[in-house]
Protein backbone atom coordinates (compact mmCIF):
# COMPACT_ATOMS: atom_id res chain seq x y z
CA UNK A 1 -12.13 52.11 86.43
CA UNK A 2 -13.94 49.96 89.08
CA UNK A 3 -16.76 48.32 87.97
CA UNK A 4 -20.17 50.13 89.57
CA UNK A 5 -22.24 48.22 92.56
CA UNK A 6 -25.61 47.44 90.20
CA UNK A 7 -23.83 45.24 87.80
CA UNK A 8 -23.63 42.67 90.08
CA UNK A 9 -27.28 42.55 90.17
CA UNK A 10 -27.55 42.89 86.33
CA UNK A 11 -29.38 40.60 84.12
CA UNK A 12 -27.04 40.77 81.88
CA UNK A 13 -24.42 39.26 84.15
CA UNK A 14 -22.70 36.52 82.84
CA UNK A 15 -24.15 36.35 79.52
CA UNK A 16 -22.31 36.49 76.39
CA UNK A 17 -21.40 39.84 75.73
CA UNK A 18 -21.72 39.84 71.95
CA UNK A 19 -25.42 39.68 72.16
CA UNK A 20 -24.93 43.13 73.35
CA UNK A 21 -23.11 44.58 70.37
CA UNK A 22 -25.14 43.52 67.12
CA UNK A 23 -24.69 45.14 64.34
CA UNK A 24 -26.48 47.67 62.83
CA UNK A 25 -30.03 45.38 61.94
CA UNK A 26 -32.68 46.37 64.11
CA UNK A 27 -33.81 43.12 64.86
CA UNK A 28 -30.35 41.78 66.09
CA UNK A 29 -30.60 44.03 69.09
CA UNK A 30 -34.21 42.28 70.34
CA UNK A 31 -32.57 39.30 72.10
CA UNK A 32 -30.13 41.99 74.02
CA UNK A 33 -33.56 44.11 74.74
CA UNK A 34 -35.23 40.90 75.95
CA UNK A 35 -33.18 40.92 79.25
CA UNK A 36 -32.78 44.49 79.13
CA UNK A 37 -36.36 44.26 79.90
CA UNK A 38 -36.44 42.05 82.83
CA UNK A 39 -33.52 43.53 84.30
CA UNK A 40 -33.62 44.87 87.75
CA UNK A 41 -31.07 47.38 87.20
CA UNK A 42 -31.98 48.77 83.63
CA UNK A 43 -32.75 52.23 84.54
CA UNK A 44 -29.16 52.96 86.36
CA UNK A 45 -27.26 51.26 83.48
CA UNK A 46 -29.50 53.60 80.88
CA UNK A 47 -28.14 56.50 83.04
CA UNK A 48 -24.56 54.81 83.10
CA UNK A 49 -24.56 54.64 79.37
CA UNK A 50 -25.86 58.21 78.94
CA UNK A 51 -23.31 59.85 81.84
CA UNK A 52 -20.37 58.32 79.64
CA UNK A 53 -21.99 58.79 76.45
CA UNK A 54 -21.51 55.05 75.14
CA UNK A 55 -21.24 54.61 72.01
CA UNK A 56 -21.77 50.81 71.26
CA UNK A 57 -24.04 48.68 72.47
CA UNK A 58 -27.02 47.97 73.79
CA UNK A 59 -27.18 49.84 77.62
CA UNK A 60 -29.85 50.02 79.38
CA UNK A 61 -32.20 48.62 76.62
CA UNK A 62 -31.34 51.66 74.22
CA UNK A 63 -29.31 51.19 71.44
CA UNK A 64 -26.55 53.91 70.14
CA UNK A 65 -29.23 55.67 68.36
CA UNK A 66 -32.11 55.72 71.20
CA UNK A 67 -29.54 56.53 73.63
CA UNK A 68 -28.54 60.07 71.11
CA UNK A 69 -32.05 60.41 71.11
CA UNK A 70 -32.75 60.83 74.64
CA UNK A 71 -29.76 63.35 74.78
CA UNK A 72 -31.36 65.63 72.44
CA UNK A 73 -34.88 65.52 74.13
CA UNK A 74 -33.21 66.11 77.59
CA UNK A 75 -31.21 69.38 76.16
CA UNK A 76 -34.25 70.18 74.79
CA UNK A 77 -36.32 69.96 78.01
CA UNK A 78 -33.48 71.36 80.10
């Protein structure tokens, strides 16, 4: 699988990837949030991470549990 056009402007590029996978403790996922939040791109990976239902991680500035979340209210609105 190719990797998709807006990771390359991603603020997460290049960063150690294990800040992205904490584990369960919600404040191990803040520093991963942190440049979720000024990432250009946040929105399309949040959609990434829900179109192929991700199940680690933090995508988009969501964690596993946020992400389910927004499923469930989308079904719900749909």
């Amino acid at each position: 699988m190719s990797t998709p056009p807006w990771r390359r402007q991603a603020a997460c590029k290049g960063l150690d990837p294990s800040i992205f996978y904490p584990a369960d403790d919600e404040d191990e996922c803040l520093d991963a949030k942190a440049v979720c939040a000024q990432c250009p791109v946040v929105d399309l990976c949040l959609e990434h991470a829900l179109g192929v239902r991700e199940k680690v991680g933090i995508w988009g500035g969501c964690t596993e549990r946020e992400r389910r979340r927004i499923i469930r209210q989308r079904r719900r609105t749909a």
